[in-house]
Structure formats: structure tokens, C-alpha cells
Protein backbone atom coordinates (compact mmCIF):
# COMPACT_ATOMS: atom_id res chain seq x y z
CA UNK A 1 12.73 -7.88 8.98
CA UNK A 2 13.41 -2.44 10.97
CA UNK A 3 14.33 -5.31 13.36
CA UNK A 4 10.73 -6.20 14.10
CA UNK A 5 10.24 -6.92 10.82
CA UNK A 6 13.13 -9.11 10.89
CA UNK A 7 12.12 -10.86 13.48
CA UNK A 8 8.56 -11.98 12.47
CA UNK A 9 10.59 -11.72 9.14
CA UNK A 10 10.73 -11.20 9.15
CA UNK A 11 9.16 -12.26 7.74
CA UNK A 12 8.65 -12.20 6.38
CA UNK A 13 10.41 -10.42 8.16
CA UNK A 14 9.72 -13.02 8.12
CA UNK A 15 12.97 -12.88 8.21
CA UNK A 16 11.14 -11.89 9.10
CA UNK A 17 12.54 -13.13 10.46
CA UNK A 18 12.56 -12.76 11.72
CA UNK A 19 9.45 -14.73 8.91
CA UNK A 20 10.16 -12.41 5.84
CA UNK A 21 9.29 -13.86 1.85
CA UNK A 22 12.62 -15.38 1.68
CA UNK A 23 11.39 -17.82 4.44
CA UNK A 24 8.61 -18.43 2.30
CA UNK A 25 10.53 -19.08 -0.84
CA UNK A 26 12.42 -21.84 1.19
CA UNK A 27 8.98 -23.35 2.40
CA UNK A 28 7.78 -23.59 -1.31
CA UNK A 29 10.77 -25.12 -2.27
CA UNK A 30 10.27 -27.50 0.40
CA UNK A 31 6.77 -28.12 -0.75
CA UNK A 32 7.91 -28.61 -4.25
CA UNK A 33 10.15 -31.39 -3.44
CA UNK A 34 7.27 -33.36 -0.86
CA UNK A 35 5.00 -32.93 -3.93
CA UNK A 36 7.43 -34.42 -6.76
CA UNK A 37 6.34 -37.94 -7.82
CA UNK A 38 8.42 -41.14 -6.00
CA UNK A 39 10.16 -43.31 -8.61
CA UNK A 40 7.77 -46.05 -7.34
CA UNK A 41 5.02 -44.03 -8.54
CA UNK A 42 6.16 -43.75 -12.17
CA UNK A 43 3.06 -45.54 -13.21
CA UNK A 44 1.34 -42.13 -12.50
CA UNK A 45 3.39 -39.95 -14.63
CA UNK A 46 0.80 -38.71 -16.76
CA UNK A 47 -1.36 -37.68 -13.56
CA UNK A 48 1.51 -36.15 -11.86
CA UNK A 49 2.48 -34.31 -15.30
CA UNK A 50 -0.13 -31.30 -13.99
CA UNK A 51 1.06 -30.94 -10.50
CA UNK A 52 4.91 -30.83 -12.01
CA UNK A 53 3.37 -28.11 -14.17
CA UNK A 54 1.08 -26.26 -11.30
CA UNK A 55 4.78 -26.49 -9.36
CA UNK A 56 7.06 -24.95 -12.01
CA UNK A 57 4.09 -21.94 -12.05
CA UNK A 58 4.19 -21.42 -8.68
CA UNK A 59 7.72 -20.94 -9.01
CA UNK A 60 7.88 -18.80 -11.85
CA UNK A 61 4.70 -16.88 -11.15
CA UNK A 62 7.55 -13.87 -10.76
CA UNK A 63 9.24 -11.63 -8.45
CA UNK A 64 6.85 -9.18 -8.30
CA UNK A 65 3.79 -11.39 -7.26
CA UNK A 66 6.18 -13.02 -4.66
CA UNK A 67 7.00 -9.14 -3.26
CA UNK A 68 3.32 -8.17 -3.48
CA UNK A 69 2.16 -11.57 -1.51
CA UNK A 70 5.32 -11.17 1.06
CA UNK A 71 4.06 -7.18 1.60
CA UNK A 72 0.48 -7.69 1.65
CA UNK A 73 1.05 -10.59 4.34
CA UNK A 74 3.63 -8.64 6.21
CA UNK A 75 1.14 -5.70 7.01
CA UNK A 76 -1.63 -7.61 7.49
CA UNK A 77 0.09 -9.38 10.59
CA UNK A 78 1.09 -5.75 12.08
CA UNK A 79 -1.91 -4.49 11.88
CA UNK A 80 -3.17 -7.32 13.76
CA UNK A 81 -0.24 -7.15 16.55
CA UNK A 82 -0.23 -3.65 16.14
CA UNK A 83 -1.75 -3.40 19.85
CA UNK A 84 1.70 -5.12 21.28
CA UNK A 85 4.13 -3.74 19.18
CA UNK A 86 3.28 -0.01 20.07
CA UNK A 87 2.99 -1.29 23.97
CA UNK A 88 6.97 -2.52 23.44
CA UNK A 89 7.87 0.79 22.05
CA UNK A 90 5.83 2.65 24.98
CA UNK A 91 8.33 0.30 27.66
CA UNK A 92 11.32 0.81 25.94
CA UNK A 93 10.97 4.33 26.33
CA UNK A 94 9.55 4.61 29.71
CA UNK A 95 12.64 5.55 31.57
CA UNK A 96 14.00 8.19 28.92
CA UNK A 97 11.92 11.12 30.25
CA UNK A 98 11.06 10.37 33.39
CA UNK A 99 12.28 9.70 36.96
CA UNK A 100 13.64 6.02 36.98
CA UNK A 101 13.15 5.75 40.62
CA UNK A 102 9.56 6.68 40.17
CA UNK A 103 8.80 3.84 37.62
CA UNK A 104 6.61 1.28 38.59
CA UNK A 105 7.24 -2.77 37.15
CA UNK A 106 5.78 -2.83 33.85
CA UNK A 107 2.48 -3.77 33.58
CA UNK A 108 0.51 -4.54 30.17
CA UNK A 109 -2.35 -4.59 31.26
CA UNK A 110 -2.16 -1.62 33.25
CA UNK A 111 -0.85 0.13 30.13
CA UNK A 112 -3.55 -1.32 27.77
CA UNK A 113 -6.18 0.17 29.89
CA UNK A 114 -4.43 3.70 29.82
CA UNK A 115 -4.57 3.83 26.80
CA UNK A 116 -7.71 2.86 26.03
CA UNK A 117 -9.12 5.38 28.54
CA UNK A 118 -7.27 8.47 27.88
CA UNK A 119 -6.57 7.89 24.26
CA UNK A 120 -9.12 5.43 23.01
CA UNK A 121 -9.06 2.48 21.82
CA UNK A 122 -7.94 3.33 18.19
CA UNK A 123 -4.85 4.69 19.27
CA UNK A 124 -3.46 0.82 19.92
CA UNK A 125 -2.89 0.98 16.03
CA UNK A 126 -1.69 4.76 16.15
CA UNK A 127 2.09 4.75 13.47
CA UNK A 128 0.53 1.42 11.82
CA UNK A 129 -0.66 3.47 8.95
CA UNK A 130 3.09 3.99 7.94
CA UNK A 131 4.07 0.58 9.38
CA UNK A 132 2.26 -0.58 6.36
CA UNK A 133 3.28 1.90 4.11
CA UNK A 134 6.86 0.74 5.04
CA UNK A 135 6.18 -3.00 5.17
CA UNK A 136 6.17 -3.55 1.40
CA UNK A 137 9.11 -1.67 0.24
CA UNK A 138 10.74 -3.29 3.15
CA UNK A 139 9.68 -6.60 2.02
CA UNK A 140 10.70 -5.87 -1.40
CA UNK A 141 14.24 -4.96 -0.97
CA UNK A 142 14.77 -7.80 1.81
CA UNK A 143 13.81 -10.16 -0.51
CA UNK A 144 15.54 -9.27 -3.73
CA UNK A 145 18.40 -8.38 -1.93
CA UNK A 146 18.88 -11.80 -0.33
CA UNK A 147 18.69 -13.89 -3.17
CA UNK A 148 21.16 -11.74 -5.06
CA UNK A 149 23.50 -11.61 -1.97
CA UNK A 150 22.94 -15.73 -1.48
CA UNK A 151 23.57 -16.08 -5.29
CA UNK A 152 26.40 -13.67 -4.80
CA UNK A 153 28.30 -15.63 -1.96
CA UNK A 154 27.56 -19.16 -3.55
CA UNK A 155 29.63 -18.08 -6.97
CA UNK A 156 32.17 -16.84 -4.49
CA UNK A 157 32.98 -19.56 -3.12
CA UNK A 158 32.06 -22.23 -5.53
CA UNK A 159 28.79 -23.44 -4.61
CA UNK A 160 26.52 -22.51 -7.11
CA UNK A 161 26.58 -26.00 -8.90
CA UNK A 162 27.56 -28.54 -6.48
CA UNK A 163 26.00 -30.05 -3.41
CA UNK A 164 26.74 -27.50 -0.60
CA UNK A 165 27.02 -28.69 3.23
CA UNK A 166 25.37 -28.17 5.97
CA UNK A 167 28.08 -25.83 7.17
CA UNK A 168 28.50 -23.89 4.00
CA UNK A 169 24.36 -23.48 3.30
CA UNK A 170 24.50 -22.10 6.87
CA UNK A 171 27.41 -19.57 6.73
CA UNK A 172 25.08 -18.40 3.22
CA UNK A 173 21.71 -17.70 4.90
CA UNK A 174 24.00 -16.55 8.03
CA UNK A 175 25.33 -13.64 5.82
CA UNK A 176 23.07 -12.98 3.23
CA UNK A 177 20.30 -12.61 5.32
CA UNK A 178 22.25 -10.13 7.65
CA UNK A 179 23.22 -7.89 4.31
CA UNK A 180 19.79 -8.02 2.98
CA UNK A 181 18.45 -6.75 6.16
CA UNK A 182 20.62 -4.40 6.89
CA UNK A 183 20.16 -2.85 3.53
CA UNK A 184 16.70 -3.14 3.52
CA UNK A 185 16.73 -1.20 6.57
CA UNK A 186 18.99 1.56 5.37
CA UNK A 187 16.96 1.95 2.24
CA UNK A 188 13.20 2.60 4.45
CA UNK A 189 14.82 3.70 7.68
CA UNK A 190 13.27 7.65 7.56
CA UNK A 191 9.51 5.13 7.54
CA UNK A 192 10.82 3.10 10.42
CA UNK A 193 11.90 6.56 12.50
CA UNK A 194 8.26 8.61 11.62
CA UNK A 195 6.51 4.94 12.92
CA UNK A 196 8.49 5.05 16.15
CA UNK A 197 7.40 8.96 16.89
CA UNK A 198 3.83 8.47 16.03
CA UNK A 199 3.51 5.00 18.41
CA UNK A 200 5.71 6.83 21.25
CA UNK A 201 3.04 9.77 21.42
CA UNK A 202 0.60 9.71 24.05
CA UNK A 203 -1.64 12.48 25.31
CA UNK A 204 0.29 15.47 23.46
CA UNK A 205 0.16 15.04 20.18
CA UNK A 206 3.26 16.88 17.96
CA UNK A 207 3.47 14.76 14.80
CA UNK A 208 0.07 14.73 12.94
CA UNK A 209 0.46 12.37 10.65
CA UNK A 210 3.17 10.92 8.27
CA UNK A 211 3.94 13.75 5.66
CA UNK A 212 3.59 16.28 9.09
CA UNK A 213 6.21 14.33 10.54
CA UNK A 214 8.34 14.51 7.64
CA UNK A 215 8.13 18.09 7.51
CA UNK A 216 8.32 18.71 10.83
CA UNK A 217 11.54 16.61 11.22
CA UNK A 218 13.19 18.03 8.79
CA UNK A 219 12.18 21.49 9.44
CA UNK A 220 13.20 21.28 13.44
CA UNK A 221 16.08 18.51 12.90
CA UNK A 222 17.86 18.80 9.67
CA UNK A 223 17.31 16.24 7.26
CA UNK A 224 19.68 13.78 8.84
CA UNK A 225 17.16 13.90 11.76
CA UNK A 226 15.36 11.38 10.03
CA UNK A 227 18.35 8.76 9.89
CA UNK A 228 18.53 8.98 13.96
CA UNK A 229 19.65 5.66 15.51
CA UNK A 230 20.20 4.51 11.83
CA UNK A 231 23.75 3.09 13.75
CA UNK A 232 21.72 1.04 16.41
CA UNK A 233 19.64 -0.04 13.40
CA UNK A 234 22.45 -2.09 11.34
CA UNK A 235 24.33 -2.56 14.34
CA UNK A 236 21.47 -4.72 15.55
CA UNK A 237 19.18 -5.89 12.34
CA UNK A 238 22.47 -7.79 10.59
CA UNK A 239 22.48 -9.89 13.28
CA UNK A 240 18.74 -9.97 14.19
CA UNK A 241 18.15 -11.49 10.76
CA UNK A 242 20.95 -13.29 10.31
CA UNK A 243 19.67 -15.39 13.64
CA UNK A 244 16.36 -15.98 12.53
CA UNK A 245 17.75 -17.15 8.97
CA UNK A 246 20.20 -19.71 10.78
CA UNK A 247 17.88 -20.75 13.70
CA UNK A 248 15.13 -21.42 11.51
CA UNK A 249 17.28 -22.79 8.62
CA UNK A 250 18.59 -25.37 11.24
CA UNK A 251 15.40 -26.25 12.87
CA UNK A 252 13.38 -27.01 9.95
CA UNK A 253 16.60 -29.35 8.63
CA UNK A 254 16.55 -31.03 11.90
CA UNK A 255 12.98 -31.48 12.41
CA UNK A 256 12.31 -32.67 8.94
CA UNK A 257 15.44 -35.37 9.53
CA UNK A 258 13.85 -36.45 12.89
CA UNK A 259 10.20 -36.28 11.59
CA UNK A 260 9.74 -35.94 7.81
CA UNK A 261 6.30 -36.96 7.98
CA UNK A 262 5.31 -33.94 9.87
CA UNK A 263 3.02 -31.10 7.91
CA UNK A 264 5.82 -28.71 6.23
CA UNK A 265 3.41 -25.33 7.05
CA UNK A 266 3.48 -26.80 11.10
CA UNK A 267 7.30 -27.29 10.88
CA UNK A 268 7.74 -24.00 9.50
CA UNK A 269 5.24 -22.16 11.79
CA UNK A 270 6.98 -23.42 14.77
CA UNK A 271 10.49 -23.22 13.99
CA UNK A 272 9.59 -19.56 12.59
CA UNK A 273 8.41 -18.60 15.95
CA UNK A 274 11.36 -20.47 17.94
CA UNK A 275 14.05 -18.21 15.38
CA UNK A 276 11.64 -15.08 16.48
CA UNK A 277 11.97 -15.54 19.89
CA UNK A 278 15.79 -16.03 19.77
CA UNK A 279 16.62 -13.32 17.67
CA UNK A 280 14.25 -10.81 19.43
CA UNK A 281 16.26 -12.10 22.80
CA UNK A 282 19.21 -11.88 21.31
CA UNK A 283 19.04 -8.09 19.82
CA UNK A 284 16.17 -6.70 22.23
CA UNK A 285 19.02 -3.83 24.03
CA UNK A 286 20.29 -2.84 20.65
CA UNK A 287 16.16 -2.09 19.73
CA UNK A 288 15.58 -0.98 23.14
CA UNK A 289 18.74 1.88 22.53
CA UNK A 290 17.65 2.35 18.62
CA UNK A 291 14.22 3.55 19.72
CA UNK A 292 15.48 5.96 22.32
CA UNK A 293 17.27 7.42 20.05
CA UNK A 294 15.32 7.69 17.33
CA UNK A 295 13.30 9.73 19.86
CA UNK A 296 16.45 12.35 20.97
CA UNK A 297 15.23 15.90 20.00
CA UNK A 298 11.47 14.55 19.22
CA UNK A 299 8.63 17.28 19.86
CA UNK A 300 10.87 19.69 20.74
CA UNK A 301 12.45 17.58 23.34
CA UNK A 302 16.11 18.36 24.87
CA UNK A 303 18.77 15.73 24.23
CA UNK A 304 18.53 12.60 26.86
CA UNK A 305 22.02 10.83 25.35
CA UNK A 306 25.10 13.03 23.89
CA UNK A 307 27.57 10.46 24.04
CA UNK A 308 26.47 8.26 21.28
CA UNK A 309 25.66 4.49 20.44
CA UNK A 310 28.01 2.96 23.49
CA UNK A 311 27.47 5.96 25.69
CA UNK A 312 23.37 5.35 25.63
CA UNK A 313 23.91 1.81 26.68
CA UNK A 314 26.46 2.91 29.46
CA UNK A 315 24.09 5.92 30.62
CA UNK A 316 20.67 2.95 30.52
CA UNK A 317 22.91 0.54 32.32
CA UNK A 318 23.56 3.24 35.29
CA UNK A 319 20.52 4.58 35.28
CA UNK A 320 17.81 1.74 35.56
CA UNK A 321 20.24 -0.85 35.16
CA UNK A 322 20.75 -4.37 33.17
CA UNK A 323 16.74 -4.83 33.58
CA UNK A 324 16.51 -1.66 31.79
CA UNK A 325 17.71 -3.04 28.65
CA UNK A 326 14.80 -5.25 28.47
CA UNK A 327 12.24 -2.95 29.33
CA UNK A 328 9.11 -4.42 26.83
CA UNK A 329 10.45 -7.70 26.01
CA UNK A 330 6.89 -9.33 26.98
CA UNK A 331 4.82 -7.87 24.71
CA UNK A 332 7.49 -8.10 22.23
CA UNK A 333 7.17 -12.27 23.10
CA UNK A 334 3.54 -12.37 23.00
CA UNK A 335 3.79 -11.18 19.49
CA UNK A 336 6.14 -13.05 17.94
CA UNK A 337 4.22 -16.48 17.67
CA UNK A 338 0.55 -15.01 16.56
CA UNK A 339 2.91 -12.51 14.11
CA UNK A 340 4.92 -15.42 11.97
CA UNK A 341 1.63 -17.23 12.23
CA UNK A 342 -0.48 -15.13 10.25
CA UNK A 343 2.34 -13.47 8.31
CA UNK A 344 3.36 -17.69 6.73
CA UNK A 345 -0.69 -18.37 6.54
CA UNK A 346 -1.49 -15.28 4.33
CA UNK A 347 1.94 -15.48 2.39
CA UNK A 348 1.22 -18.95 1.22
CA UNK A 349 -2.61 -18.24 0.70
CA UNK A 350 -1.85 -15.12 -1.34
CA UNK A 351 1.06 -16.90 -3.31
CA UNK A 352 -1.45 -19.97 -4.33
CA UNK A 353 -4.19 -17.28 -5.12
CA UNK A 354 -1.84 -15.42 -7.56
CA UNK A 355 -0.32 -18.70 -8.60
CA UNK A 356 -3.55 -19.83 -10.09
CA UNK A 357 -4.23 -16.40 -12.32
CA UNK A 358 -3.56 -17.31 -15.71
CA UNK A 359 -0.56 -15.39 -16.91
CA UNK A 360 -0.87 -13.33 -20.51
């Protein structure tokens, strides 16, 4: 959900988020149950009969489908925030090779027009190619991975077949979305490193593309080069996910209490944007250090931070200070509502579309 993925999560990443499938599996379930028939309406059954039937399909139309529509939506939305997310990777790692005294306050629209002048104005989606090539398999494993670890901690502790509380259902998505993410991102992280180098490039251009970059990590860095910052990366995606599962989970519960009446896709949309925003504040330093040092060594680069994961947050804290640590965080805001907006509208459009093939 990486952790931007876990944040719009997400979606989708969304855990996300973070607005990843799984938050779209609980919407359709949520759907489901607003669409069942009311006892008073009994005198219906036979019209209702289809819709129960159009409902069980949409729930059975199969992992795969539900992977495919969760992937598909995921890259479309980073393609079209593609522009802010590489402007949050260019802050974050604005004070790692140059002179922190020297650094002007962060300006995005100073930036945007840089880069539209001196690299042109395609280079706003330069690393999305592999952003998308990661964005399914990320999806994928996210997914499967938190329904069997949610399964997993329900027979556990004995909740599989009775009615769990609030508490309980909480502690579940608290968990099981933090495992699923962070193996999710162990399983893709060499995608999520290559994406960072190609979006951090500016004028000087070292990695040409993403089987280059593969070769020319390994070849310069050893093949654990690609798994640089992978610590940083569970350190801070467990948790990242873990808070948009919760926040969300809670929101919706209470908003739906308060306001049942209310349009499930609105409720959703908003309270996936609200768990965005608090998980991206929440886990912004531990990105901020993951992407600095998933840059160490890059193009041939000397080594910025020798003293490891602690040691890189000491060494920004001295250097350019607590603001430091949130160096990006606007453009990492601005993106989080129109990224869980479009990743929920094309997950649920593509998951009715495949819903209504006719299976074999």
C-alpha cells in the first residue's frame, strides 16, 4: 500500500491504504448488505431473487478478477498523481547532496516549473512506467495476503464463527493489514527501489530505464543493492497500513452508526482519504529516511549515511533538523484525496464491469 501504496491503499493501497482491494472488498460487502431485501419487503421476494443472485456473483466473480480490478485501478490513479508523487520524492531528497544551509523553503510550484523547463514536461511521470509494473503484483500479494492473515488470526483466537467486537474486528484489520503490507512490500521491494532512482534523476541521467537499472545496480552494488532501505520499508509500511486499515475501519463504522442513510461510495471516499492523510502523517520520516537510502551509492554516488536506520534519522535531525523529516509532506497531502478517489471509483467500476461477464 511501498508505503505510498499503502497509503492511497492503499489502496488500494488502498490500503491502500492506505485504499488497497481489501478496502474494496469491505465496501462490497457493505453494499451487499444495503442491497439485501428488508423483511417488510418479503412481498418482493421473487423481484429481489435476481439482485440476491447479481450479489452472490459479484462476490464470487474470483480472486483473480478482484486482483486484476484492484491493479488496474491502482496504476491508473499513479499515473494520474504521478506529477506529485515524484515532486515528494524530489523534497525528501533535497538535503542529501547538497548544502542544507543553501536550501531554499520548498516550493512546488517553483519545482514544477523546473522541471518542466529543463526536463520537459514528460518527465513529471518519469519511474511511473515501473510504478505500474509494480502496482499489480503489489496489489496482488496485499490482497491475498490479508485475507489469509485476517482468516488466520480469527481461527486463532476464536472468531471465525461468532459475532466479533468492535475491539477484536479492530485488533484483526490492525494486524493483518500491517503483515500483508509488509510482505507485500518485501516480495516487490527491488520495483519500489528502481522507481525511486528513476523519479530522483534530474538533469544527469544514469539509470536508462528499468532492466538498465537492474543491471546497473547489480553490476555497481551487489545484488543486495537492490533491497537498500528494505529496513525503513517494514519498519514503516506495517504500521502505515495498519493505520489506514484501523482509521478507516473505524470511520466508516462510526459514520454509518451516526448517518446510515449516507451514500456507502461517499462514506468510503472520505473516510479513505481521512485514513490517508493520517497514516501518511504518521509514517512520513520513516519514507522520508527509506528514500534516502534507497538512494546511498546511486549513480556512482559516495555514501551520505554509514551509520544505519537510527543513525540517518540522528544525522537528518542535526543536519536540517525536525522540519527536515517532513521535507515533501505537501505534495504528498495534495495527493492523497484525488489518489483514493479515483483508485475506489475505477475499482468498483472495473469490479461491476467484470462482474457482469458471463462466467464459462
Amino acid at each position: 500500500m511501498n508505503m505510498e501504496a499503502a497509503r492511497v491503499g492503499v489502496v488500494v493501497e488502498g490500503g491502500q491504504r492506505a485504499l488497497n482491494t481489501a478496502h474494496g472488498s469491505v465496501v462490497d460487502a457493505s453494499a451487499r448488505k444495503f442491497l439485501q431485501p428488508q423483511p417488510q419487503q418479503q412481498q418482493h421476494q421473487n423481484l429481489n431473487a435476481p439482485k440476491r443472485s447479481l450479489n452472490q456473483q459479484q462476490s464470487q466473480i474470483g480472486t483473480v478478477q478482484q486482483l486484476l480490478a484492484g491493479g488496474v485501478a491502482g496504476a491508473f490513479s499513479k499515473t494520474c498523481t504521478a506529477p506529485l508523487a515524484r515532486l515528494t520524492i524530489l523534497f525528501q531528497v533535497q538535503g542529501m547532496h547538497s548544502d542544507v544551509a543553501a536550501l531554499s523553503k520548498p516550493s512546488i510550484w517553483r519545482e514544477a516549473s523546473r522541471i518542466a523547463s529543463e526536463e520537459g514536461f514528460r518527465a513529471f511521470w518519469k519511474g511511473n512506467l515501473v510504478t505500474i509494473a509494480h502496482r499489480l503484483p503489489y496489489s496482488s500479494v496485499n490482497f491475498y495476503a490479508y485475507e489469509h492473515y485476517k482468516n488466520f488470526l480469527q481461527s486463532i483466537i476464536g472468531l471465525e464463527n461468532c459475532k466479533i467486537s468492535t475491539a477484536a474486528n479492530l485488533g484483526v484489520h490492525f494486524v493483518g493489514g500491517g503483515l500483508a503490507g509488509m510482505t507485500a512490500a518485501s516480495a516487490t521491494y527491488p520495483l519500489d527501489l528502481v522507481r525511486t532512482r528513476l523519479a530522483a534523476q534530474r538533469q544527469t541521467i544514469y539509470y536508462r530505464g528499468i532492466w538498465h537499472s537492474f543491471h546497473t545496480i547489480c553490476r555497481d552494488e551487489g545484488f543486495l543493492g537492490l533491497y537498500k532501505g528494505l529496513g525503513a520499508t517494514l519498519l514503516g509500511v506495517g504500521p502505515s497500513i495498519a493505520i489506514s486499515f484501523s482509521v478507516y475501519e473505524s470511520l466508516r463504522s462510526f459514520w454509518q452508526s451516526q448517518r446510515p442513510s449516507d451514500s456507502t461510495v461517499m462514506v468510503s471516499l472520505a473516510c479513505g482519504s481521512l485514513s490517508g492523510i493520517a497514516s501518511s502523517t504518521a509514517t512520513f520520516p520513516i519514507d522520508l529516511v527509506r528514500r534516502r537510502m534507497q538512494l546511498e551509492g546511486a549513480g556512482g554516488r559516495a555514501r551520505v549515511y554509514n551509520t544505519g536506520l537510527f543513525g540517518t534519522f540522528r544525522h537528518i535531525i542535526q543536519s536540517e533538523g525536525l522540519r527536515g523529516l517532513y521535507r515533501g509532506i505537501l505534495p504528498e497531502y495534495y495527493k492523497v484525496v484525488p489518489g483514493v478517489g479515483i483508485v475506489f471509483m475505477t475499482y468498483e467500476a472495473l469490479k461491476m464491469l467484470l462482474s457482469s461477464v458471463p462466467s464459462s
